[in-house]
Protein backbone atom coordinates (compact mmCIF):
# COMPACT_ATOMS: atom_id res chain seq x y z
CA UNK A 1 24.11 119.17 119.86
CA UNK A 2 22.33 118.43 123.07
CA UNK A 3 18.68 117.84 122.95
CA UNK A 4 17.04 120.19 125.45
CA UNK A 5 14.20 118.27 127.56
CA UNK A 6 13.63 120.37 130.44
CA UNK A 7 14.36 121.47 133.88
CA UNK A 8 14.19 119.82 137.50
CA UNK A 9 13.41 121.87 140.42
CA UNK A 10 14.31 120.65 144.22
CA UNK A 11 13.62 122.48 147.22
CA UNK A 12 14.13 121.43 150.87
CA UNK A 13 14.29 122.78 154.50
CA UNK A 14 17.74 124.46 155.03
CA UNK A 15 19.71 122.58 157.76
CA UNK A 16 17.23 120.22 158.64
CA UNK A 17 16.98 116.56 158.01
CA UNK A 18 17.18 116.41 153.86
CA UNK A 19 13.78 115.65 152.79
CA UNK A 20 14.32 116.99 149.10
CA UNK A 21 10.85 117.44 147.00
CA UNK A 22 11.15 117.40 142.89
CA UNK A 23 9.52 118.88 140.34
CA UNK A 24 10.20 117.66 136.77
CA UNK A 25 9.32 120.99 134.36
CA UNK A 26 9.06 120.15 130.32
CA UNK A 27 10.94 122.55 128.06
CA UNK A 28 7.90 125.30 127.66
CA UNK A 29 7.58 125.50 131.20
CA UNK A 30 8.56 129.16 132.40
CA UNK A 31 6.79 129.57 135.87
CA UNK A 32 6.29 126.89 138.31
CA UNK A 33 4.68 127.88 142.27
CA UNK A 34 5.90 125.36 145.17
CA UNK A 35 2.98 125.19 147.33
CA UNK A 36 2.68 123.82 151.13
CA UNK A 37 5.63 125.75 152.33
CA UNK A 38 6.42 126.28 155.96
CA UNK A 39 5.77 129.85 157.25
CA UNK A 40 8.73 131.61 158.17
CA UNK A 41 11.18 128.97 157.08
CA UNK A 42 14.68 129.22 155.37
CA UNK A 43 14.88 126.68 152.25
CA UNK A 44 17.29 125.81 149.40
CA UNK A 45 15.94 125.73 146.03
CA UNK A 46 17.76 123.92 143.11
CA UNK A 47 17.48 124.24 139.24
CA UNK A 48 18.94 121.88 136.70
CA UNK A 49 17.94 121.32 132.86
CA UNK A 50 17.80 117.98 131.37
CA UNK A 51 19.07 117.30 128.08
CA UNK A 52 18.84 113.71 126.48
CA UNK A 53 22.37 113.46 128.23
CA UNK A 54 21.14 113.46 132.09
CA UNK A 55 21.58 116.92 133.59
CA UNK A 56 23.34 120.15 133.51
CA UNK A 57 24.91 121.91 136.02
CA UNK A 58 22.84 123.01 139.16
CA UNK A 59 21.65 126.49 139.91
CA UNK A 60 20.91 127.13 143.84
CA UNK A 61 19.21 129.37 145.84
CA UNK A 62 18.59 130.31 150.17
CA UNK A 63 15.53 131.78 150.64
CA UNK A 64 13.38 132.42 153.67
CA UNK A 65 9.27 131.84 152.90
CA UNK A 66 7.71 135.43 154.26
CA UNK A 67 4.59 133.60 154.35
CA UNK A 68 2.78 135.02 157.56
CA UNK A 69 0.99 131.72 159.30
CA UNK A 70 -2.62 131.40 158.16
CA UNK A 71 -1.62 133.07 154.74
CA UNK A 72 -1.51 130.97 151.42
CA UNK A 73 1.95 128.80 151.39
CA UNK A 74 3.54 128.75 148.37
CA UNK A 75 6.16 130.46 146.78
CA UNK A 76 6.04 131.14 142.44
CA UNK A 77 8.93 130.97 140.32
CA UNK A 78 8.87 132.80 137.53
CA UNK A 79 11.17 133.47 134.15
CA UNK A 80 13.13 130.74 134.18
CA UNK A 81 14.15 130.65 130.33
């Protein structure tokens, strides 16, 4: 049995110069908001967990911030269980 320790969330700028951010989530965690994102700007976000092991398999996603400039920039992630 694999110990379950968590998750790691990565996002970066779709086709742009890979400048990956990280986020390391502990096991209760169930909503995490990346903040500071570019208006209007296509990204890829990745989810792992973390066992004991190292990590599982990764879960990606494309998404475009709708973030009109001069609103708030950040983007929440929710129900991740």
């Amino acid at each position: 049995m694999l110990l379950f320790v968590g998750y790691t969330l990565q996002w970066e700028k779709k086709k742009q110069t890979p400048e990956k951010k990280e986020v390391n989530l502990n096991e209760g965690t169930t909503s995490y908001t990346i903040r500071n994102l570019q208006p209007s700007t296509n990204y890829t976000i990745y989810l792992f967990a973390r066992t004991a092991k190292g990590s599982g398999e990764v879960s990606s996603a494309d998404i475009e911030s709708g973030v009109p400039p001069g609103m708030s920039k950040c983007l929440p992630i929710s129900g991740v269980l």
